[in-house]
C-alpha atoms as a PDB file:
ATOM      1  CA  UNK A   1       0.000   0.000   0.000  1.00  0.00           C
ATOM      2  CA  UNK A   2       2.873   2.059   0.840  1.00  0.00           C
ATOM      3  CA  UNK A   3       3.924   1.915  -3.032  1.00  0.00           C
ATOM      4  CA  UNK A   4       0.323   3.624  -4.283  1.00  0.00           C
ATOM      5  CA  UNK A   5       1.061   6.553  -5.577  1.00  0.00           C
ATOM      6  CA  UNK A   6      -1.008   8.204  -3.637  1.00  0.00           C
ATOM      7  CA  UNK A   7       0.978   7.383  -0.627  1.00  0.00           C
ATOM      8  CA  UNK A   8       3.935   9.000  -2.625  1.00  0.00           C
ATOM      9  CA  UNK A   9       2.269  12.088  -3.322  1.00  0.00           C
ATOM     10  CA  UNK A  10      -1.133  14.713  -2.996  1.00  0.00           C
ATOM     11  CA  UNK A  11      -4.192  13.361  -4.610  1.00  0.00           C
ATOM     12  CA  UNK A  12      -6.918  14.917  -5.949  1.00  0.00           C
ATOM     13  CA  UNK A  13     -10.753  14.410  -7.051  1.00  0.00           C
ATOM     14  CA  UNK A  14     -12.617  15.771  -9.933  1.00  0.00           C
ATOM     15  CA  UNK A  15     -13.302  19.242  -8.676  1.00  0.00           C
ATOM     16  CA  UNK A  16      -9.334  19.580  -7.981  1.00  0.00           C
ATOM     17  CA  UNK A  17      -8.400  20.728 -11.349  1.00  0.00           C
ATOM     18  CA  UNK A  18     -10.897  23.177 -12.230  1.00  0.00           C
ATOM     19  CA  UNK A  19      -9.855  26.741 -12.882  1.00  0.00           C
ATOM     20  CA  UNK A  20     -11.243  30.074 -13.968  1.00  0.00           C
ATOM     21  CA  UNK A  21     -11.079  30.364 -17.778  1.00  0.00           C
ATOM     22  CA  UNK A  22      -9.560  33.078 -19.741  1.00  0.00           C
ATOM     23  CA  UNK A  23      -6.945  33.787 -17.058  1.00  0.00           C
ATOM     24  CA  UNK A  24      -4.087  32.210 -18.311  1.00  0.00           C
ATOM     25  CA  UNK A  25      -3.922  29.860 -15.246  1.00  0.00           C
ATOM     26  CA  UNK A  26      -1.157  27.054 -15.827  1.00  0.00           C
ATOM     27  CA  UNK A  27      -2.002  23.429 -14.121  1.00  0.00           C
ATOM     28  CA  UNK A  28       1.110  22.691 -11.760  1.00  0.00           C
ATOM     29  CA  UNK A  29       3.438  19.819 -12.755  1.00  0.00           C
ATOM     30  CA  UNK A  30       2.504  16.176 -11.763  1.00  0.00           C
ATOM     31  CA  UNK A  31       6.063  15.485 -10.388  1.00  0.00           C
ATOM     32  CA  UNK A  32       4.185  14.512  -6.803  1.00  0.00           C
ATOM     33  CA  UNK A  33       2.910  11.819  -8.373  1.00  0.00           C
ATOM     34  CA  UNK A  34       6.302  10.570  -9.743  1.00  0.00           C
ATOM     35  CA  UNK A  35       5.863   7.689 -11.350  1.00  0.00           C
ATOM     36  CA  UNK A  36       3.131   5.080 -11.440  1.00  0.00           C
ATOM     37  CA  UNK A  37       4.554   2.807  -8.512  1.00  0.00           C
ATOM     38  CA  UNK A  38       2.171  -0.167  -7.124  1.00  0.00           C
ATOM     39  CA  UNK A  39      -0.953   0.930  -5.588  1.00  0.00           C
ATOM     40  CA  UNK A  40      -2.509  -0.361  -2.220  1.00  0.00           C
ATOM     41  CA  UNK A  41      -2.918  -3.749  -4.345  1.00  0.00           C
ATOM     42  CA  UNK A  42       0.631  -4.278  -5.369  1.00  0.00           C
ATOM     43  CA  UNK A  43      -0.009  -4.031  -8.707  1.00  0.00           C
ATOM     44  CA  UNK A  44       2.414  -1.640 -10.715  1.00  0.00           C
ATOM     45  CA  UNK A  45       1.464   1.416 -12.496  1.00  0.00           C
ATOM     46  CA  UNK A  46       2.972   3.297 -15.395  1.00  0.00           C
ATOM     47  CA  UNK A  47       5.936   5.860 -15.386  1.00  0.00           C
ATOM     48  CA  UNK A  48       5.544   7.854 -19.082  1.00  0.00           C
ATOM     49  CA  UNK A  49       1.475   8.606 -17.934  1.00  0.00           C
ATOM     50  CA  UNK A  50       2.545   9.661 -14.555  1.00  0.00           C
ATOM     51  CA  UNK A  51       5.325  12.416 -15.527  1.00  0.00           C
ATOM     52  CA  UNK A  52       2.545  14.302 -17.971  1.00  0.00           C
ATOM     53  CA  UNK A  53       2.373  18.501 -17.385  1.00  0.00           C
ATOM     54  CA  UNK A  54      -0.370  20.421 -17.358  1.00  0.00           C
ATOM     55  CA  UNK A  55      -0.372  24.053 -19.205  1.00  0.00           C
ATOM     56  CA  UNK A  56      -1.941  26.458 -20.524  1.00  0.00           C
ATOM     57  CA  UNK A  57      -5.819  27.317 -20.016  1.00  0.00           C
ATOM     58  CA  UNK A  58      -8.330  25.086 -18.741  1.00  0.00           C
ATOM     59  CA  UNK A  59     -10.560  23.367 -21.221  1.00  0.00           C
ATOM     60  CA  UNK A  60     -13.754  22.098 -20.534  1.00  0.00           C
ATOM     61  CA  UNK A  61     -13.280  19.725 -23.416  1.00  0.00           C
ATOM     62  CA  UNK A  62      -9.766  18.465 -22.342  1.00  0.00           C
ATOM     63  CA  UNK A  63     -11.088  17.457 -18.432  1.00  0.00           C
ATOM     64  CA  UNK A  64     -13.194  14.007 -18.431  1.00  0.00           C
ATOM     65  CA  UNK A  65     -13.157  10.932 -21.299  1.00  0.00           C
ATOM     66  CA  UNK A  66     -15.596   8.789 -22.487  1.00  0.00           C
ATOM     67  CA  UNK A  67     -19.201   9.253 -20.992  1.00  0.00           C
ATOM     68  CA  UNK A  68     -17.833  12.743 -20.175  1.00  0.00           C
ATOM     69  CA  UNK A  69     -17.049  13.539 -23.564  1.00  0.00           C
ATOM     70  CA  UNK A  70     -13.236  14.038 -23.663  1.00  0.00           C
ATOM     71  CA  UNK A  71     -11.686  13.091 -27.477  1.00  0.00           C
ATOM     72  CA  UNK A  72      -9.093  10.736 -25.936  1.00  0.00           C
ATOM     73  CA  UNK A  73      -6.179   9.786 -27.676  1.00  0.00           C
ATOM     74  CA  UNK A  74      -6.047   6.748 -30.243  1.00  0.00           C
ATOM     75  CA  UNK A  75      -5.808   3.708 -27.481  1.00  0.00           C
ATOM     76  CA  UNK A  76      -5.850   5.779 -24.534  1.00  0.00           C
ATOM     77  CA  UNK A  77      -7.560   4.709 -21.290  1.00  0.00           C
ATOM     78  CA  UNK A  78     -11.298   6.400 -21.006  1.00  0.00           C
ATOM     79  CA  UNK A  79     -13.846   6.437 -18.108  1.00  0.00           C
ATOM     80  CA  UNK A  80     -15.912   4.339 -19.593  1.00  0.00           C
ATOM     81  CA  UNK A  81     -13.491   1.910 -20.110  1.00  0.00           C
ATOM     82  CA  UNK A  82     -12.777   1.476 -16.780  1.00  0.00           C
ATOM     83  CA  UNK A  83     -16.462   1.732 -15.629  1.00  0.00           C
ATOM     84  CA  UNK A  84     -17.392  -1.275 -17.861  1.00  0.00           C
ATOM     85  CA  UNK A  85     -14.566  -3.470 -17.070  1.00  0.00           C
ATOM     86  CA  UNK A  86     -15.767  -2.780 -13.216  1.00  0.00           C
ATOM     87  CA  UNK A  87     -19.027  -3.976 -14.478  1.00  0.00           C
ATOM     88  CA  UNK A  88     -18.104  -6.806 -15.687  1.00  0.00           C
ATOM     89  CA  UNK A  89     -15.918  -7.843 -12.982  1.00  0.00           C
ATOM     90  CA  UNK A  90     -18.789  -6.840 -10.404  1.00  0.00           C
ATOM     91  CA  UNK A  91     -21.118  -9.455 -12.818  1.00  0.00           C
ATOM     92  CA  UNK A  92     -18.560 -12.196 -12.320  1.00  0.00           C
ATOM     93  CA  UNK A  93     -18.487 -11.858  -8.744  1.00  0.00           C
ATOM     94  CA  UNK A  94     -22.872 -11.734  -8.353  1.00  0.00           C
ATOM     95  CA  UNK A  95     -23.462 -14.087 -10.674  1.00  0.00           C
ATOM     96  CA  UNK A  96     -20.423 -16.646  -9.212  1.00  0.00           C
ATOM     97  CA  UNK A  97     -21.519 -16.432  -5.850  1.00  0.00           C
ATOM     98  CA  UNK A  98     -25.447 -16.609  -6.918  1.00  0.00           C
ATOM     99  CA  UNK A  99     -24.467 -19.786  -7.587  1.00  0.00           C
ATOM    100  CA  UNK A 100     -22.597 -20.814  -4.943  1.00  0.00           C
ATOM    101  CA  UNK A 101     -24.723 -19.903  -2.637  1.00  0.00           C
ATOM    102  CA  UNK A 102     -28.087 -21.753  -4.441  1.00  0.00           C
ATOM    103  CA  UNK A 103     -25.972 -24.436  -3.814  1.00  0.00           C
ATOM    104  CA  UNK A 104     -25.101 -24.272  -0.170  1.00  0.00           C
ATOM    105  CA  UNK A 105     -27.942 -25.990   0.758  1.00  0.00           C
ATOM    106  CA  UNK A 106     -27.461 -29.284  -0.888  1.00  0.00           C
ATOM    107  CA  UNK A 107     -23.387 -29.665  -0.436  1.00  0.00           C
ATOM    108  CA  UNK A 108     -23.545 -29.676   3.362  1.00  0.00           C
ATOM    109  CA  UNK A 109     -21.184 -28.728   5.741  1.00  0.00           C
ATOM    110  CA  UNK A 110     -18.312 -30.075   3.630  1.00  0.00           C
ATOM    111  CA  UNK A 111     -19.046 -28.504   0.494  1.00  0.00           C
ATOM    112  CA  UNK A 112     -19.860 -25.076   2.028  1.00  0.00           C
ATOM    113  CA  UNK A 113     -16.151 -25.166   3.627  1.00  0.00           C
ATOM    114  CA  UNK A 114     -14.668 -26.515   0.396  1.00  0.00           C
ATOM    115  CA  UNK A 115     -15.857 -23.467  -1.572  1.00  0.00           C
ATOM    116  CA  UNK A 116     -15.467 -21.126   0.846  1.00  0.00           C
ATOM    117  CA  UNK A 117     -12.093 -21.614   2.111  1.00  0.00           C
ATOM    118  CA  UNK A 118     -10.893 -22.866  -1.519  1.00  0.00           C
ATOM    119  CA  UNK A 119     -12.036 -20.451  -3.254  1.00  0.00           C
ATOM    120  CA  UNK A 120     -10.650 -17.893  -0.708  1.00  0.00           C
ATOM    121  CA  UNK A 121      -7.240 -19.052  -0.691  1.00  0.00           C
ATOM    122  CA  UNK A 122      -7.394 -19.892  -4.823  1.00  0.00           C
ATOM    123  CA  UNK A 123      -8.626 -15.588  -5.010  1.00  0.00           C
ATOM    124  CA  UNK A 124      -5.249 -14.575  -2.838  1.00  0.00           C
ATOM    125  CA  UNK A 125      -2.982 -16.549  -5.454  1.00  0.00           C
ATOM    126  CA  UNK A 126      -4.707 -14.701  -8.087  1.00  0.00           C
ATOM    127  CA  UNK A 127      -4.476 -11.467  -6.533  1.00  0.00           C
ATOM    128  CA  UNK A 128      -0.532 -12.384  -5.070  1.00  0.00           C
ATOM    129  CA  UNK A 129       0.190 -12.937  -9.026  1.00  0.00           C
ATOM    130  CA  UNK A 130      -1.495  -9.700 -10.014  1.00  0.00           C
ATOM    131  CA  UNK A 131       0.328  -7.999  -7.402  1.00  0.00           C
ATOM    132  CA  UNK A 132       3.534  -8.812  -9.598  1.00  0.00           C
ATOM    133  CA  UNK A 133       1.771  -7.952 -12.985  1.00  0.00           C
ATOM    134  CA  UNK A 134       2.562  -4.359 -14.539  1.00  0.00           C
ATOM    135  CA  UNK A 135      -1.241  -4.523 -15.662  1.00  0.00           C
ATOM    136  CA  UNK A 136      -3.108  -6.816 -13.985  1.00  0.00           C
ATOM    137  CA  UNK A 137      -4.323  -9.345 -17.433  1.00  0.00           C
ATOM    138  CA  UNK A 138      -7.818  -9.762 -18.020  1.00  0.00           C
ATOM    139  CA  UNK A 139      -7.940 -13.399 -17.446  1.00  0.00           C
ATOM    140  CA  UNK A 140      -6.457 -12.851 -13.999  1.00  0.00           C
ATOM    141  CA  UNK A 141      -8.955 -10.042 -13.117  1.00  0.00           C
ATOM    142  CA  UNK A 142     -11.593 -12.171 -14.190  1.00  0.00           C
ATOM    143  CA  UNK A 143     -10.352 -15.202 -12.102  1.00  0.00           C
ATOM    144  CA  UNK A 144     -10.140 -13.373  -9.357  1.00  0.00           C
ATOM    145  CA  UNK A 145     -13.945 -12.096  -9.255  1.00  0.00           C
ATOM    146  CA  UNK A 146     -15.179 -15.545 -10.113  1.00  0.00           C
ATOM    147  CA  UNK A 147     -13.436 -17.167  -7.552  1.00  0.00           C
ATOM    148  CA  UNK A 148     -13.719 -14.535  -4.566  1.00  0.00           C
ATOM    149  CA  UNK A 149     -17.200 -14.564  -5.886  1.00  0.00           C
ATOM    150  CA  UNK A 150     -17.919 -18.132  -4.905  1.00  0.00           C
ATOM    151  CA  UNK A 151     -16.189 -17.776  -1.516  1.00  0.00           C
ATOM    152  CA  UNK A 152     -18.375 -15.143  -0.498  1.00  0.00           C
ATOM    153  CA  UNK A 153     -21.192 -16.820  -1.978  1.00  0.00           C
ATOM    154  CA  UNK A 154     -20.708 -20.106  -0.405  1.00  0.00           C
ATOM    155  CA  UNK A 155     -20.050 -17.946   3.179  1.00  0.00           C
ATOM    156  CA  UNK A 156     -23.237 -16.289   2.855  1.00  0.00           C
ATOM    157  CA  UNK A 157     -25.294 -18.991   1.722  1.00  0.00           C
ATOM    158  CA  UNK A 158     -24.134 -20.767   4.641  1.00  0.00           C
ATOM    159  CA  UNK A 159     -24.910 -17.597   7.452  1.00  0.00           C
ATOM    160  CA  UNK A 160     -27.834 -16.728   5.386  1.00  0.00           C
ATOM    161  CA  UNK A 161     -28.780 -20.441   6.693  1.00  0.00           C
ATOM    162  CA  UNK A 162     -28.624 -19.474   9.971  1.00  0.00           C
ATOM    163  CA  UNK A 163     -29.673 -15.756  10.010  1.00  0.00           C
ATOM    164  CA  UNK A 164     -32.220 -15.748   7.124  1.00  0.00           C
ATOM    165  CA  UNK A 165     -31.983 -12.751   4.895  1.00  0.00           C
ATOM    166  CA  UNK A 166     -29.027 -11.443   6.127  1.00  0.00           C
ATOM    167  CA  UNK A 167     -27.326 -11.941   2.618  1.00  0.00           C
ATOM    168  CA  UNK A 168     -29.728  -9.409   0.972  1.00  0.00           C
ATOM    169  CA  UNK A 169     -28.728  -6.729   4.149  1.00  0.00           C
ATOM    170  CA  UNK A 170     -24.875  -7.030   3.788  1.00  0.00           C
ATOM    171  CA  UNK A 171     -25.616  -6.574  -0.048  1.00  0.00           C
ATOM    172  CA  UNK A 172     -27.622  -3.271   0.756  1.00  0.00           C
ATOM    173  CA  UNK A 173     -25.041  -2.470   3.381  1.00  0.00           C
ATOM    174  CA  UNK A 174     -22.720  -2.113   0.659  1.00  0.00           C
ATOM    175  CA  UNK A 175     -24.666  -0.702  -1.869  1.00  0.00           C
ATOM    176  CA  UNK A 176     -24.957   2.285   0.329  1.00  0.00           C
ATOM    177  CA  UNK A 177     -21.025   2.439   1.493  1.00  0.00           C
ATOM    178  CA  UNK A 178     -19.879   2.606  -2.491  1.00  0.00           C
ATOM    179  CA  UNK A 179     -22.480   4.869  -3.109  1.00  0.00           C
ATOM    180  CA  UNK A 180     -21.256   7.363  -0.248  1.00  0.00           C
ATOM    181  CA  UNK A 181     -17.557   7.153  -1.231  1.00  0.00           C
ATOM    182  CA  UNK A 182     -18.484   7.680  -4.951  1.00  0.00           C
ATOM    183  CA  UNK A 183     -20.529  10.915  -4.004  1.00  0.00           C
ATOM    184  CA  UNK A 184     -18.100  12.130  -1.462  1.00  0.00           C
ATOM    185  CA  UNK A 185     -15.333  11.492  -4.437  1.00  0.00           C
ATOM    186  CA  UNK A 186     -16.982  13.065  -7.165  1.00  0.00           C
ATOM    187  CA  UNK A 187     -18.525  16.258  -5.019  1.00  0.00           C
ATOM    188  CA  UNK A 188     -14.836  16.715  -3.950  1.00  0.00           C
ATOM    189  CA  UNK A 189     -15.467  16.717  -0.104  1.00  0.00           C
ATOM    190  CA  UNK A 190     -13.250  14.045   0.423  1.00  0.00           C
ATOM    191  CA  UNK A 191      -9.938  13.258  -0.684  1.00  0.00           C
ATOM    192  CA  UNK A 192      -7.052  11.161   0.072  1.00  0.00           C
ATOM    193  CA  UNK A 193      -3.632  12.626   1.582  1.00  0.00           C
ATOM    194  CA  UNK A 194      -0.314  11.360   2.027  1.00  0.00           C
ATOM    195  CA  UNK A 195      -0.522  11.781   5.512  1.00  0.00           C
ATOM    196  CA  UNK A 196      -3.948  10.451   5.592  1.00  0.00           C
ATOM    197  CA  UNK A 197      -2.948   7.271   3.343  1.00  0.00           C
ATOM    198  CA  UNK A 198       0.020   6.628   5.621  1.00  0.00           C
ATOM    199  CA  UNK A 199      -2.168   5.960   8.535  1.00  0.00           C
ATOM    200  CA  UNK A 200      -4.703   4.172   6.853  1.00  0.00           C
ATOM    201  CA  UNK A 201      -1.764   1.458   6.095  1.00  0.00           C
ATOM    202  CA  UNK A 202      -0.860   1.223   9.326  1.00  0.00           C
ATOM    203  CA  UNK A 203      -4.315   0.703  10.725  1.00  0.00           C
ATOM    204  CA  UNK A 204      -4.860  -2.062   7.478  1.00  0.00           C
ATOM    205  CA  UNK A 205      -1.128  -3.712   8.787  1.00  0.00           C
ATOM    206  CA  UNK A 206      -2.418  -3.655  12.825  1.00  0.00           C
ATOM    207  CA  UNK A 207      -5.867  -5.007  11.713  1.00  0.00           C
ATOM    208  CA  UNK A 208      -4.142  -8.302   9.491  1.00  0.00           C
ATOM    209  CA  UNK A 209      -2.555  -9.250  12.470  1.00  0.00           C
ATOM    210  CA  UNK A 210      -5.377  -8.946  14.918  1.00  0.00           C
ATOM    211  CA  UNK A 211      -7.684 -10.759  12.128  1.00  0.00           C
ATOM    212  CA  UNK A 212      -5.148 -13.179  11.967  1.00  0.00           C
ATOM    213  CA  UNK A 213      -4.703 -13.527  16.018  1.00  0.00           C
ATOM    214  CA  UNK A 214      -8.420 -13.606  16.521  1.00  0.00           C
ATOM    215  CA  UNK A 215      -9.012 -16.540  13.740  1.00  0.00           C
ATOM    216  CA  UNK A 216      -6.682 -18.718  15.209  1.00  0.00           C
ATOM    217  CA  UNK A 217      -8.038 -18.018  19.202  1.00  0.00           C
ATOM    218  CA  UNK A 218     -11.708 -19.110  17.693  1.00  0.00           C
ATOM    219  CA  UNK A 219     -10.104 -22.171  15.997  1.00  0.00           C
ATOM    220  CA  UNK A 220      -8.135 -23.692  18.639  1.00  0.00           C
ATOM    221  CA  UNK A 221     -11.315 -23.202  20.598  1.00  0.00           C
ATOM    222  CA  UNK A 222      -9.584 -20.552  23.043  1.00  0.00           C
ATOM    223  CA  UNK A 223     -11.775 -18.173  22.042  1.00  0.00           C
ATOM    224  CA  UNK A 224     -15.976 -18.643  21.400  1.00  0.00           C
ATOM    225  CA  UNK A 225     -18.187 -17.219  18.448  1.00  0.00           C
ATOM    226  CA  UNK A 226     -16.168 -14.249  17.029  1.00  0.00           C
ATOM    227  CA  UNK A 227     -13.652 -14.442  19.413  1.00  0.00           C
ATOM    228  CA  UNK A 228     -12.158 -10.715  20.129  1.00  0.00           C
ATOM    229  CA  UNK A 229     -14.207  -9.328  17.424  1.00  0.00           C
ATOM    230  CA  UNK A 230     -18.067 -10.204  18.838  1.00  0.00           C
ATOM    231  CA  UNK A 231     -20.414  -7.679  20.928  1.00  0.00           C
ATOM    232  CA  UNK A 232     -20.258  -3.620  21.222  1.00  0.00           C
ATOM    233  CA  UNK A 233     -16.218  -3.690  20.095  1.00  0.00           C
ATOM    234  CA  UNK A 234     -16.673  -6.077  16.834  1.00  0.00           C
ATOM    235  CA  UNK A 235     -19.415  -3.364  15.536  1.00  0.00           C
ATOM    236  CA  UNK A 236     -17.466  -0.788  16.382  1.00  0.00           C
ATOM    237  CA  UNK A 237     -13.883  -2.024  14.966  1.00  0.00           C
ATOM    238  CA  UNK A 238     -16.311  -3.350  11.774  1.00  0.00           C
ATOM    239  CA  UNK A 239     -17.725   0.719  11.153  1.00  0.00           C
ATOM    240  CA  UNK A 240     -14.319   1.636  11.382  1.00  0.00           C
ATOM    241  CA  UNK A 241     -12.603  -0.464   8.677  1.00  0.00           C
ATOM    242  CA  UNK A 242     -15.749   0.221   6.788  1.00  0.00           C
ATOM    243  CA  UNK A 243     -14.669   3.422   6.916  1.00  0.00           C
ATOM    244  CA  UNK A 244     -11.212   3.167   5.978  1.00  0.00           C
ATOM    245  CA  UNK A 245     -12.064   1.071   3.154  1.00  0.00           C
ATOM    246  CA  UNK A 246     -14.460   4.003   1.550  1.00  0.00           C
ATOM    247  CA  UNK A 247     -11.186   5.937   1.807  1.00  0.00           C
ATOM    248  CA  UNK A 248      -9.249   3.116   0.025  1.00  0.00           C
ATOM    249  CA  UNK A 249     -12.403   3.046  -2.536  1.00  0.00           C
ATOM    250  CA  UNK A 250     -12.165   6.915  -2.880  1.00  0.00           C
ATOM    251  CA  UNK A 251      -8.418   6.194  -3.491  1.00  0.00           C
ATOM    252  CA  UNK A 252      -8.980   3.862  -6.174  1.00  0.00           C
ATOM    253  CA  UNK A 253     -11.378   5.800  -7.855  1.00  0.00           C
ATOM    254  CA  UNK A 254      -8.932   8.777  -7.878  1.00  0.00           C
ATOM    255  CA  UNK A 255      -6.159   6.080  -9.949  1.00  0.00           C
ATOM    256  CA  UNK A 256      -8.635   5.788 -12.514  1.00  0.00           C
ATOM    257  CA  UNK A 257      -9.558   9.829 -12.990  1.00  0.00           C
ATOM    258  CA  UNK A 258      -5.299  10.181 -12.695  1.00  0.00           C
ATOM    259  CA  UNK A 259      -4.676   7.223 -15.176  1.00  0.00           C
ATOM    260  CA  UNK A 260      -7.817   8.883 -17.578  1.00  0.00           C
ATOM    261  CA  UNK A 261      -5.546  12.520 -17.276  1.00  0.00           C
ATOM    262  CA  UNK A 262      -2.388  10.752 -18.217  1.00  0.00           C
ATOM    263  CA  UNK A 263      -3.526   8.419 -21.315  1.00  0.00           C
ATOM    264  CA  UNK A 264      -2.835   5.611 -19.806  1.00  0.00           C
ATOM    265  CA  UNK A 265      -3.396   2.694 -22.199  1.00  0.00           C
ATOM    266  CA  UNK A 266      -6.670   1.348 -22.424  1.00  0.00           C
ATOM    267  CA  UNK A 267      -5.616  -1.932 -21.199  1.00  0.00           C
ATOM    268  CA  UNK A 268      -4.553  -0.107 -17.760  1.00  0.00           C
ATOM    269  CA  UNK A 269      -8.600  -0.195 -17.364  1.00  0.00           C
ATOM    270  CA  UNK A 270      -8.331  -3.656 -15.967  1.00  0.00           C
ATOM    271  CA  UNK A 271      -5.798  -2.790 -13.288  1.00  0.00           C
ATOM    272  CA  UNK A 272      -8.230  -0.210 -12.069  1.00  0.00           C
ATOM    273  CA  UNK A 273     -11.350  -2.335 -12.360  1.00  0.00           C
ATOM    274  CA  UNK A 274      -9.386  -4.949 -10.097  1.00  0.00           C
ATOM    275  CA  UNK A 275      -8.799  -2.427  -7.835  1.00  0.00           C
ATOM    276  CA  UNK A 276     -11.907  -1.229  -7.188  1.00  0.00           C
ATOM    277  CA  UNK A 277     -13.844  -4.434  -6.999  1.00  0.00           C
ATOM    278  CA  UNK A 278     -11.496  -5.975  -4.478  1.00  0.00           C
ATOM    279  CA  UNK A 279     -12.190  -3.081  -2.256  1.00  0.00           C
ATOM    280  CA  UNK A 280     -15.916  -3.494  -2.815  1.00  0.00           C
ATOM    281  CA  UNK A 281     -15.749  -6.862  -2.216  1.00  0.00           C
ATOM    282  CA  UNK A 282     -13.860  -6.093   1.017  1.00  0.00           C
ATOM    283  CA  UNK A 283     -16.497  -3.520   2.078  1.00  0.00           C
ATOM    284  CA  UNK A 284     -18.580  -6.774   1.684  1.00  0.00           C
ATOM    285  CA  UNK A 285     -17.204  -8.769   4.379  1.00  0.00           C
ATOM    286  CA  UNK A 286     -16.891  -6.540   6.691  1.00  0.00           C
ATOM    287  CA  UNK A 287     -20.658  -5.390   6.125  1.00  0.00           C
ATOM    288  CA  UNK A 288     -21.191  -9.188   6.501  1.00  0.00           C
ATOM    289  CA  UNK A 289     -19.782  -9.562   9.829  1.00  0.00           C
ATOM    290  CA  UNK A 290     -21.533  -6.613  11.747  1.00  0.00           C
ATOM    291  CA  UNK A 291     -24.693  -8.022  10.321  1.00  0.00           C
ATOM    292  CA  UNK A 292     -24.164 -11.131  11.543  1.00  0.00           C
ATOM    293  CA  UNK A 293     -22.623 -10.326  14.980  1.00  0.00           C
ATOM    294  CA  UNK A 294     -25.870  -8.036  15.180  1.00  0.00           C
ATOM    295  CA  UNK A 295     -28.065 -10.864  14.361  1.00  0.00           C
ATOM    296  CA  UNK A 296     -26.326 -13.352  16.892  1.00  0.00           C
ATOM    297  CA  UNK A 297     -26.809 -11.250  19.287  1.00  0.00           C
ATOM    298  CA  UNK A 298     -31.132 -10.874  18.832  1.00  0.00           C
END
């Protein structure tokens, strides 16, 4: 995460760049950004779309791509490019877990583990060989969304068992997180910092190991239900990552508006697309858990 370029530099949302017309107002260099290093995913971005200047007036015509009208260049990476590939992976990921979890009630125990924990750990070795990709391939992308798909599919099939409709509530949940961090990104009232980035790594690095801590307490039985992450503090500690993983959402979205400024190629649209949908995904699970820790506790 520390290698995101936004953790190298300022970012900035839409409303960032505007300026008065007819004044002659330059746009300052891009050198904060440096160079497309490896966002919070690990996978690498692009140096020669990174290093791009900004001068002379602002034109309304030169600002947003695609949807948004901007005449990019021949092979250049648009909005809309990135939009539908996020589409597509989001499809993948519904449609996979759908599935998986019309399923959980005739594979048993057994099966339900199988998918879930296979297809969890089979999703990390796709996104640990993205993380080493310079753009993250389409097949992998797609791999990745079809398999973290039926993990969370299988999971909530299994809860949704237990805690009936709670599947249709974390999905809502979620809904309403991405739509936040998409309004508070486009409006401009929220935007990532270095400083603000830094700490959000450390909090993501602290929380790993305490996720990791608290699995293995409920496992070896030292620990009951949700272990350290149950009752008042597991909803609490849940809003909170939910929180910092709008910011990481805002911060993804801001790659693809940066990425859109500097032509990166078209193909970069998959990078981004991963990007965003693992965070969404993320902001999944965690809406997930509170549900379910609420419901436990009715």
């Amino acid at each position: 995460m520390n290698r995101n370029p936004y953790f190298q530099g300022q970012a900035t949302t839409p409303n960032s760049y505007y300026a008065a017309p007819n004044q002659g107002q330059q746009y300052p260099q891009q050198d904060q950004y440096g160079q497309y290093a490896q966002n919070q995913y690990g996978q690498n971005q692009y140096d020669p779309y990174a290093q791009a200047q900004y001068a002379g007036q602002y034109s309304p015509q030169q600002q947003y791509a695609g949807a948004f009208g901007q005449q990019a260049r021949p092979g250049a990476m648009t909005y809309d490019d990135a939009m539908v590939k996020t589409l597509i992976l989001l499809a993948v990921a519904v449609v996979s877990g759908a599935v998986a979890m019309a399923l959980t009630p005739s594979i048993g125990t057994n099966g339900i583990l199988v998918l879930a924990i296979g297809g969890a750990l089979a999703a990390f070795v796709i996104g640990m060989v993205a993380a080493f990709q310079k753009m993250v391939k389409p097949w992998l992308a797609v791999g990745y969304a079809l398999l973290e798909g039926v993990a969370l599919g299988a999971l909530t099939g299994a809860v949704d068992t237990l805690y009936p409709g709670i599947g249709l509530q974390a999905v809502l949940g979620t809904a309403i997180v991405v739509a936040v961090a998409v309004f508070l990104h486009v409006s401009g009232k929220v935007r990532t910092t270095p400083k603000g980035r830094r700490i959000v790594s450390v909090v993501l690095i602290s929380y790993i190991i305490f996720g990791i801590m608290n699995l293995v307490l409920v496992w070896t039985g030292i620990l009951p239900g949700f272990g350290m992450r149950g009752g008042a503090f597991g909803i609490v500690l849940g809003l909170v990552i939910i929180a910092i993983a709008g910011y990481m959402l805002i911060s993804d979205l801001e790659t693809v508006k940066l990425a859109v400024q500097n032509s990166a190629p078209r193909e970069f649209a998959w990078t981004c697309a991963f990007g965003i949908v693992m965070t969404i995904l993320w902001i999944y699970v965690e809406v997930l858990r509170i549900a379910m820790i609420l419901a436990s506790n009715r």
